[in-house]
N, C-alpha and C. Protein backbone atom coordinates (compact mmCIF):
# COMPACT_ATOMS: atom_id res chain seq x y z
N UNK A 1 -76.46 44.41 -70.18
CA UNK A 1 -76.41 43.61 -68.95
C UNK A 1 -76.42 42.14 -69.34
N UNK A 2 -75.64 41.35 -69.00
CA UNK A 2 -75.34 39.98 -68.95
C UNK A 2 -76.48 39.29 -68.26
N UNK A 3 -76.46 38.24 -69.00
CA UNK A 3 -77.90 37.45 -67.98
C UNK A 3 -77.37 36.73 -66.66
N UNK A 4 -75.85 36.74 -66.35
CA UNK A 4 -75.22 36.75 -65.43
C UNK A 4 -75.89 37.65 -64.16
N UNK A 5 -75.56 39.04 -64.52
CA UNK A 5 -76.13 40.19 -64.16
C UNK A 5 -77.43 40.21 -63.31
N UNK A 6 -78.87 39.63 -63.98
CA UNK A 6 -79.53 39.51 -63.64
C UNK A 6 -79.97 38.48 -62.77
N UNK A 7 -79.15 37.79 -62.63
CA UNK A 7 -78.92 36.97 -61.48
C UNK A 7 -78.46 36.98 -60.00
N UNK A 8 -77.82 37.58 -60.36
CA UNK A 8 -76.49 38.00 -59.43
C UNK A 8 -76.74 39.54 -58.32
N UNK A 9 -76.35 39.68 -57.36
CA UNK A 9 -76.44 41.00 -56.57
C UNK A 9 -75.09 41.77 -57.25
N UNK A 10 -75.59 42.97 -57.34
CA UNK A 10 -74.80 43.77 -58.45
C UNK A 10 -74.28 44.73 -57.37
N UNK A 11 -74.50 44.90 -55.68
CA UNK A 11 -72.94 45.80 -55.22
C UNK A 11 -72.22 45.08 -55.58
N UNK A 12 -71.28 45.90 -55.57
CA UNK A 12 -69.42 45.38 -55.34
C UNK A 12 -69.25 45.23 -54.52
N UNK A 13 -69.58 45.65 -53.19
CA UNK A 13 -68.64 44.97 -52.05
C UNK A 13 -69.62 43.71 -51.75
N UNK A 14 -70.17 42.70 -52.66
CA UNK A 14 -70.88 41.46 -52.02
C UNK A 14 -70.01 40.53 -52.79
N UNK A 15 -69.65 39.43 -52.41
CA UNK A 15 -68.86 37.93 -53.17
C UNK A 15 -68.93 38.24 -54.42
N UNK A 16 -68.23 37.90 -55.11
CA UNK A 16 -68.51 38.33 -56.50
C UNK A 16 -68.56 36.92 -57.27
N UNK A 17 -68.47 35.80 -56.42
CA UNK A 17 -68.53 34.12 -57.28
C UNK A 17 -70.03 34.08 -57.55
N UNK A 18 -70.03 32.88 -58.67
CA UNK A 18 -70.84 32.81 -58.85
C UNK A 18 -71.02 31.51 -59.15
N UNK A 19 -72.48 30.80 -58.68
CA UNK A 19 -72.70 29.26 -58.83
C UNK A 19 -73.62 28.91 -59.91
N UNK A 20 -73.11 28.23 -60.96
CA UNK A 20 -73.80 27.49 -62.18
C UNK A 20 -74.44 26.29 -61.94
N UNK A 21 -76.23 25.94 -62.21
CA UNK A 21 -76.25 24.61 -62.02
C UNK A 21 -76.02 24.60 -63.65
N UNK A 22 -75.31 23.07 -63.62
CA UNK A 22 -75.05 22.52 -64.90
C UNK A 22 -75.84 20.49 -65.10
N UNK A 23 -76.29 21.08 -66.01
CA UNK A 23 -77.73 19.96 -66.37
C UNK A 23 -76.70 18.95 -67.41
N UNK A 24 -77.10 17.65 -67.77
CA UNK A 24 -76.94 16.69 -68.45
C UNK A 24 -75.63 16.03 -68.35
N UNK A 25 -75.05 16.18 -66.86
CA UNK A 25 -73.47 15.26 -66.70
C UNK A 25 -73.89 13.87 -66.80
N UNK A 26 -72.90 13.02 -67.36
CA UNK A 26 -73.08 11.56 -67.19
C UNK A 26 -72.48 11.05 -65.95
N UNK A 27 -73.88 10.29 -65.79
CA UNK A 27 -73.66 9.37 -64.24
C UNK A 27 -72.16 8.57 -64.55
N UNK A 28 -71.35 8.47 -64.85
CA UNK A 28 -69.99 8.20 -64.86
C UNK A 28 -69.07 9.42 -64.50
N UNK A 29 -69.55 10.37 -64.78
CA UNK A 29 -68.51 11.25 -64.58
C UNK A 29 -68.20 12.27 -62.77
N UNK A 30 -67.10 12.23 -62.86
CA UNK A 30 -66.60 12.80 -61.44
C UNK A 30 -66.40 14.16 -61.19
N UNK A 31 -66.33 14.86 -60.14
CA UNK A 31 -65.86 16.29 -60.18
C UNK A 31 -64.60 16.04 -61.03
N UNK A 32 -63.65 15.71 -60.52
CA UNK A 32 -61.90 15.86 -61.04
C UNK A 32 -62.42 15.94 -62.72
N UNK A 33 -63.28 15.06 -63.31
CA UNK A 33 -63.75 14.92 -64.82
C UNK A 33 -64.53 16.00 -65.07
N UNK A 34 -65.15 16.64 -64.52
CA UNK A 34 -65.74 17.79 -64.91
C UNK A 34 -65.11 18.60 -64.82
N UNK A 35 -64.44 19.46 -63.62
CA UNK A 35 -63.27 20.20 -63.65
C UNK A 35 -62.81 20.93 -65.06
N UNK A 36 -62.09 20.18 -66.08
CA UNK A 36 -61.37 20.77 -66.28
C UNK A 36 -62.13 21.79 -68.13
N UNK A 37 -63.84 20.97 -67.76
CA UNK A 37 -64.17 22.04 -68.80
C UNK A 37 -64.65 23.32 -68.26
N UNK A 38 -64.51 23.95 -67.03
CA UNK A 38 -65.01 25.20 -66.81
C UNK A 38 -63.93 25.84 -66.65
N UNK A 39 -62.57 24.91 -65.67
CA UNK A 39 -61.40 25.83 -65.22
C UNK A 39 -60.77 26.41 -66.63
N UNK A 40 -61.06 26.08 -67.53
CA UNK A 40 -60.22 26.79 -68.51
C UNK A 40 -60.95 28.21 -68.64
N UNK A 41 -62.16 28.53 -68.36
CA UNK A 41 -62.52 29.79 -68.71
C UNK A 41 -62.18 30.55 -67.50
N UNK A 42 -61.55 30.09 -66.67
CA UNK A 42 -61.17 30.97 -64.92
C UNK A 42 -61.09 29.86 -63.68
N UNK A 43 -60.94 30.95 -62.62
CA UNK A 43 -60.44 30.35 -61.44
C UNK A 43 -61.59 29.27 -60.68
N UNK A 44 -62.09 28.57 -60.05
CA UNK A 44 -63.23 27.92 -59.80
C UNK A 44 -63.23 27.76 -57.84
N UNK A 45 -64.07 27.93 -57.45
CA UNK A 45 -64.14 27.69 -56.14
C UNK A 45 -64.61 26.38 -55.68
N UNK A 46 -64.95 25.81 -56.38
CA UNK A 46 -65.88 24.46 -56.40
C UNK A 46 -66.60 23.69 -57.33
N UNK A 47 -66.84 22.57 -57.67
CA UNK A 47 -67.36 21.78 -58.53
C UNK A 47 -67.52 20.61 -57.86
N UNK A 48 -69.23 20.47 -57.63
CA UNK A 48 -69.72 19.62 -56.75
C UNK A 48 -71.33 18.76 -57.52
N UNK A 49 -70.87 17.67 -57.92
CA UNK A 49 -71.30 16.66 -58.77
C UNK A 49 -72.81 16.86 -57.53
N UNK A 50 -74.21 16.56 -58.02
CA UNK A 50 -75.40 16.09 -57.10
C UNK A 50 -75.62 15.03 -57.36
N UNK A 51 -75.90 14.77 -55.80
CA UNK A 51 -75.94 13.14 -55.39
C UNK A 51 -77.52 12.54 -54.80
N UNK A 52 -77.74 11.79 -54.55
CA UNK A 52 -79.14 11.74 -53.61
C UNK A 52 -78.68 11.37 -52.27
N UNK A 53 -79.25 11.97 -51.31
CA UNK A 53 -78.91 12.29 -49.80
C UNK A 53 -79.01 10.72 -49.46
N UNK A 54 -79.51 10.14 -49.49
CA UNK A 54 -80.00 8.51 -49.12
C UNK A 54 -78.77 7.61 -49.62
N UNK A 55 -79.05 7.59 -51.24
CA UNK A 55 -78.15 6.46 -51.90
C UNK A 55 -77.14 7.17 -51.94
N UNK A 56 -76.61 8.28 -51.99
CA UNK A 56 -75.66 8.74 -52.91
C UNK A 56 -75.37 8.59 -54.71
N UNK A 57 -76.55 8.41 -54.75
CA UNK A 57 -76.47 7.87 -56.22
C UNK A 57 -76.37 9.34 -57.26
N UNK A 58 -75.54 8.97 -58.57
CA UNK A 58 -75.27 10.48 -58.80
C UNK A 58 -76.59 10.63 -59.88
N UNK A 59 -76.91 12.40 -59.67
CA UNK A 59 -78.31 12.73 -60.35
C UNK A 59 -78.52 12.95 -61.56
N UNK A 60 -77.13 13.24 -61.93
CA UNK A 60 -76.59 13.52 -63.92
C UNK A 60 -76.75 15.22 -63.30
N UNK A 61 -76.31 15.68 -62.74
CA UNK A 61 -76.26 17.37 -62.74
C UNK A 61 -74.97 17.60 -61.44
N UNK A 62 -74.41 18.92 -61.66
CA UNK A 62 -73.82 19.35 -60.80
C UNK A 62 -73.79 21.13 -60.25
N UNK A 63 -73.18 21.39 -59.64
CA UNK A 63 -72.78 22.89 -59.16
C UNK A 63 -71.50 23.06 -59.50
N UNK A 64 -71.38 24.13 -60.32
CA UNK A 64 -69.70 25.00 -60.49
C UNK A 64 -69.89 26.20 -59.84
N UNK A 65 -68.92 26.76 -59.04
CA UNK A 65 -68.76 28.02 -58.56
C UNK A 65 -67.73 28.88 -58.85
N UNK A 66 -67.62 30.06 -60.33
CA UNK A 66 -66.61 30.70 -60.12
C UNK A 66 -66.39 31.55 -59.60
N UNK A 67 -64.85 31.91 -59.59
CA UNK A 67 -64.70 32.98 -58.77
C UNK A 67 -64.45 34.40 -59.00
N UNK A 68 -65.08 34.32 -60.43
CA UNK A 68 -65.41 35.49 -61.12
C UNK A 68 -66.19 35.39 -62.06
N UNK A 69 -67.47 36.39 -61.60
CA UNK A 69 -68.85 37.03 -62.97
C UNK A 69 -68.40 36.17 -63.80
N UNK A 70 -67.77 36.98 -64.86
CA UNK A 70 -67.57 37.11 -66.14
C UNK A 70 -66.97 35.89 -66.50
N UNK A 71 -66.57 35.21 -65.95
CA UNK A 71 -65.65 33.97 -66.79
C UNK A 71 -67.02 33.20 -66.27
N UNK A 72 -68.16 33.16 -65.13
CA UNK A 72 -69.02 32.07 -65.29
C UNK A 72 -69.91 32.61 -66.84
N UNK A 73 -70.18 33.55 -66.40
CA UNK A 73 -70.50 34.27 -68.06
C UNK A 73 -69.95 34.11 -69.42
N UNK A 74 -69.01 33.59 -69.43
CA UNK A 74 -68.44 33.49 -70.61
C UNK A 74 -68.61 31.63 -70.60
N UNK A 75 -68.76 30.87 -69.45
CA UNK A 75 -68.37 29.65 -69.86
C UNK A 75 -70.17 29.29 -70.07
N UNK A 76 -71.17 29.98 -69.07
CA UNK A 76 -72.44 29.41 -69.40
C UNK A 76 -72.69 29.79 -70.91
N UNK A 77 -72.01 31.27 -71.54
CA UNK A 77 -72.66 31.49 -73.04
C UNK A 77 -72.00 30.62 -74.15
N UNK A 78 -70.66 29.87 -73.58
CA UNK A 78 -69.79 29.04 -75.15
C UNK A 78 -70.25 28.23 -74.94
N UNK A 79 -71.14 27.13 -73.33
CA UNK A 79 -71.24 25.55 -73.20
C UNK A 79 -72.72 25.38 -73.59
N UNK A 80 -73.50 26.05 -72.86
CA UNK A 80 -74.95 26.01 -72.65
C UNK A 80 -75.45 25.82 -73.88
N UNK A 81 -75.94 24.38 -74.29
CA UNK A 81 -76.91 23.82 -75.44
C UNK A 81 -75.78 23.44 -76.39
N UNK A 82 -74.49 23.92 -76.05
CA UNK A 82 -73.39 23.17 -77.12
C UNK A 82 -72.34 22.11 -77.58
N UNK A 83 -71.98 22.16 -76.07
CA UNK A 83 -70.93 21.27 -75.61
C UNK A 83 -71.82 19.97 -75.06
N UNK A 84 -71.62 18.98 -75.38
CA UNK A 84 -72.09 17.25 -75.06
C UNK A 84 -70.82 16.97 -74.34
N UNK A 85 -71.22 16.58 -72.78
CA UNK A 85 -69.77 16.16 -72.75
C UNK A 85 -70.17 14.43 -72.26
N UNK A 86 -68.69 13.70 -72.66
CA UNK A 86 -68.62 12.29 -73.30
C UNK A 86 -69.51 11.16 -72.17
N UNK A 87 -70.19 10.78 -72.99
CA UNK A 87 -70.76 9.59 -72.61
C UNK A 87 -72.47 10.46 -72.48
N UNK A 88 -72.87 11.68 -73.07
CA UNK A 88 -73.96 12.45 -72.48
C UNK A 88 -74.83 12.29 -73.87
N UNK A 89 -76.13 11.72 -73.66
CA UNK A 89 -77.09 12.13 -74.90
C UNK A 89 -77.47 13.53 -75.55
N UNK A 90 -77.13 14.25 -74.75
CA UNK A 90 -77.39 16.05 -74.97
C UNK A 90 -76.43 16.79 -74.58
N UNK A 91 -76.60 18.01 -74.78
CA UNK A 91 -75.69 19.13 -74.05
C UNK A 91 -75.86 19.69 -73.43
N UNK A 92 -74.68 20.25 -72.46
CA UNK A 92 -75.19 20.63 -71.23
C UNK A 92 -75.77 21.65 -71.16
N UNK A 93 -76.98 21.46 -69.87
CA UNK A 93 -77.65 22.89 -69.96
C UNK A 93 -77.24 23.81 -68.65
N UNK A 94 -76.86 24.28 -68.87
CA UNK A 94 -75.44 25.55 -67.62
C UNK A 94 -76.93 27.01 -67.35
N UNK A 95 -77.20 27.04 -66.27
CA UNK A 95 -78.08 28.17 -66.25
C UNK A 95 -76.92 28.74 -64.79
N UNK A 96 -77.36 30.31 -64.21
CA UNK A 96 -76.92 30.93 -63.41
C UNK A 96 -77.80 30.30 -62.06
N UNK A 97 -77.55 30.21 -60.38
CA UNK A 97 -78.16 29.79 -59.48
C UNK A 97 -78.72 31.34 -58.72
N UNK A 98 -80.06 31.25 -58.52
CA UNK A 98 -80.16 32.76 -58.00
C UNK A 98 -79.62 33.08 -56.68
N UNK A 99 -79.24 34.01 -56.43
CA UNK A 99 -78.34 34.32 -55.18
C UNK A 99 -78.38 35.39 -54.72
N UNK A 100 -79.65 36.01 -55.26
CA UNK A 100 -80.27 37.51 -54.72
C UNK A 100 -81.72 37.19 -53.68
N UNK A 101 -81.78 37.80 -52.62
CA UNK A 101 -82.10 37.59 -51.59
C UNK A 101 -83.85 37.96 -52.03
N UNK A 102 -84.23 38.59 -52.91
CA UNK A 102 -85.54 38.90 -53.32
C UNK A 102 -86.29 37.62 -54.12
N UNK A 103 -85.13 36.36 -54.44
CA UNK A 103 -85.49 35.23 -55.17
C UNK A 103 -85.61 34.23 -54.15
N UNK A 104 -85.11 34.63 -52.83
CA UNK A 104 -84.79 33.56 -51.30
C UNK A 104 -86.31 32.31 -51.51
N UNK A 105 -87.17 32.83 -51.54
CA UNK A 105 -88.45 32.26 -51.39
C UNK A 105 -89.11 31.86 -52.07
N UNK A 106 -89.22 32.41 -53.27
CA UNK A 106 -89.55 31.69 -54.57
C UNK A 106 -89.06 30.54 -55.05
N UNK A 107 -90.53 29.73 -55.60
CA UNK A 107 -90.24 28.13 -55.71
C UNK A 107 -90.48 28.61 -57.22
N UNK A 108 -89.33 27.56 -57.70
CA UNK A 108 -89.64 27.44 -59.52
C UNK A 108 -89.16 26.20 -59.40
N UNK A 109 -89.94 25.65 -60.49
CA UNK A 109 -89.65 24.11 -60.79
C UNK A 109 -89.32 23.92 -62.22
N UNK A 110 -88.33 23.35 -62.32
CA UNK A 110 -87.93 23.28 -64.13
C UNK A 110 -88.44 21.32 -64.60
N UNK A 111 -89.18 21.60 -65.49
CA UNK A 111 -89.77 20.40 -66.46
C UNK A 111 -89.25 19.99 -67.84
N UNK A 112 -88.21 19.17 -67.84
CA UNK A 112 -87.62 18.97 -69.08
C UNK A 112 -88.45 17.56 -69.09
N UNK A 113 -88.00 17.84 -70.78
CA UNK A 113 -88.22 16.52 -71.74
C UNK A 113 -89.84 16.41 -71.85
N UNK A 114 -90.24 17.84 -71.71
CA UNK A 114 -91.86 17.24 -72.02
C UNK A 114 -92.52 17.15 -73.36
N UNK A 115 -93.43 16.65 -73.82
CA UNK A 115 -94.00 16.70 -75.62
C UNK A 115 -94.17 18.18 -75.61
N UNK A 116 -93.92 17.66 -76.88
CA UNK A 116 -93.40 18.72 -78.11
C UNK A 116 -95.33 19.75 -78.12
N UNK A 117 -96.23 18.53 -77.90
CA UNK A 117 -97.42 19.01 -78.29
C UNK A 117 -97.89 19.66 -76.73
N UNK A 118 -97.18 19.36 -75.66
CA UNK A 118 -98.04 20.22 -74.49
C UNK A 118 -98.46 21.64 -74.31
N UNK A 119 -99.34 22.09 -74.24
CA UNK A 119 -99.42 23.60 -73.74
C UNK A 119 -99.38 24.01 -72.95
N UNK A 120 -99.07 25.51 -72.48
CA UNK A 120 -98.81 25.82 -70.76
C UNK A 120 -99.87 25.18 -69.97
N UNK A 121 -101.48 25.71 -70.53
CA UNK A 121 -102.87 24.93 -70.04
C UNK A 121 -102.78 24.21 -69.46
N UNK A 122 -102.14 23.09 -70.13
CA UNK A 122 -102.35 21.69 -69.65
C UNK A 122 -101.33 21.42 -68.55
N UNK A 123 -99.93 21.91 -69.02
CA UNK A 123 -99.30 21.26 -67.56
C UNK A 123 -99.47 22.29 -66.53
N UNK A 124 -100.01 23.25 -66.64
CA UNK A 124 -100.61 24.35 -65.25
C UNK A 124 -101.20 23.53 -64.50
N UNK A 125 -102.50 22.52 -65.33
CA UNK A 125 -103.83 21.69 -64.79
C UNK A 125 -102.64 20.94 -64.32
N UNK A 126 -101.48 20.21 -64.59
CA UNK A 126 -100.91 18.82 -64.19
C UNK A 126 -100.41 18.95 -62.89
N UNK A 127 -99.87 20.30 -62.73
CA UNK A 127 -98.89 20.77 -61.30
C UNK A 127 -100.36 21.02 -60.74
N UNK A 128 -101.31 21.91 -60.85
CA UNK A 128 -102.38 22.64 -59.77
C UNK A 128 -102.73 21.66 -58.86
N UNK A 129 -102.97 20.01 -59.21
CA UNK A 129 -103.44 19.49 -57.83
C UNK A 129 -102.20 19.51 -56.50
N UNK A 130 -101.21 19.83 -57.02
CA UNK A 130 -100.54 19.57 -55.76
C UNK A 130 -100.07 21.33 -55.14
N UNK A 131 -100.79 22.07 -55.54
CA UNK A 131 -100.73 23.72 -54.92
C UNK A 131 -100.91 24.65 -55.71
N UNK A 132 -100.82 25.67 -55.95
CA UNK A 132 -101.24 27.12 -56.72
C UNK A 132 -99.92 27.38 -56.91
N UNK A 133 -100.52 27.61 -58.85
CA UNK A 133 -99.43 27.84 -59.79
C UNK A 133 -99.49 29.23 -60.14
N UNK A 134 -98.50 29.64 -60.16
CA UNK A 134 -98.95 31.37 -60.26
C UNK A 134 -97.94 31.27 -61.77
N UNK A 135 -97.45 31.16 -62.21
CA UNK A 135 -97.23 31.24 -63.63
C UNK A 135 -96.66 29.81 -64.03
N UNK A 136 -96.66 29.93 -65.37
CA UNK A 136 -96.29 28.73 -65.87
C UNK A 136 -95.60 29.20 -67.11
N UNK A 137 -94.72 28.54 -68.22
CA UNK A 137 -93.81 28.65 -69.30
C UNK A 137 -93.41 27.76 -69.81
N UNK A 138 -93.75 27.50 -71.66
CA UNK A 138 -92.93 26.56 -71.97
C UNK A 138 -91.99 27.52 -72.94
N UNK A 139 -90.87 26.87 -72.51
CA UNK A 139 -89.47 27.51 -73.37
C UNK A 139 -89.48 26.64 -74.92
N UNK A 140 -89.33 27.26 -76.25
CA UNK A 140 -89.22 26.60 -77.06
C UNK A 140 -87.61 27.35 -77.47
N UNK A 141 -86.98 26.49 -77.92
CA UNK A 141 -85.87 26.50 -78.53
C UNK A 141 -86.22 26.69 -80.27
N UNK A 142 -85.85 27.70 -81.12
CA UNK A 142 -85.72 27.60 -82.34
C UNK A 142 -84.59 27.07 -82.96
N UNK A 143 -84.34 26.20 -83.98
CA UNK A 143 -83.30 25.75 -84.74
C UNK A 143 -82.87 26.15 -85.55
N UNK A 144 -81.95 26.73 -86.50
CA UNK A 144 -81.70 26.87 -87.72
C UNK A 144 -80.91 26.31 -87.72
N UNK A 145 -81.85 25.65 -89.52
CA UNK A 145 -80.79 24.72 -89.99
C UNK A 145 -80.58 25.58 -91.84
N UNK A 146 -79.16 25.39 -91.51
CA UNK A 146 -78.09 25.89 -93.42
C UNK A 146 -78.09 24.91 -93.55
């Protein structure tokens, strides 16, 4: 099963697109400029840069929607942590958007760029004054280096 998969509502007769948020766009860049690194892996329904409702100011992230599983599957597993695209300090981070109705209500909050030295402990204590944390996670990335 694809981590697509587990995202996603798995009848067949439900939409079968699927929406990627994609992390680390440069505030220079436009849909038409983003575009054309996903359409090569398939058909796309949308690619919609985030803005702030007020300024419109752009957030460095966007939404892709394809219009098929498997090619968002194939473009989150070749881009995700690899591809830098130009003018970007990092690479983009492409995760799946949940779209199964058992995730409707659930709040998750994602925390990048935190020290290297934090423990879950501590940023559990950092979020708890503002409500009840029912789990917490830090993701470590391993490197190998040849």
């Amino acid at each position: 099963m694809s981590l697509i998969a587990k995202y996603h509502n798995s009848d067949p007769m439900m939409d079968m697109t699927l929406k990627l948020f994609v992390g680390q766009v440069p505030k220079n860049m436009e849909e038409p400029d983003l575009q054309p690194y996903f359409e090569k892996y398939g058909s796309l329904v949308s690619v919609k840069i985030c803005r702030d409702r007020d300024t419109k100011a752009h957030k460095g992230c966007a939404f892709v929607t394809f219009e098929d599983l498997d090619n968002a599957d194939q473009a989150m597993h070749e881009m995700h942590d690899r591809i830098a695209l130009p003018g970007a300090k990092k690479e983009m981070q492409i995760k799946p958007v949940h779209n199964d109705d058992s995730k409707k209500f659930e709040k998750r909050l994602f925390v990048g760029m935190i020290s290297k030295s934090l423990t879950a402990p501590e940023l559990r204590e950092m979020f708890e004054k503002f409500g009840e944390v029912t789990d917490c996670n830090i993701l470590f990335l391993s490197s190998v280096v040849l």
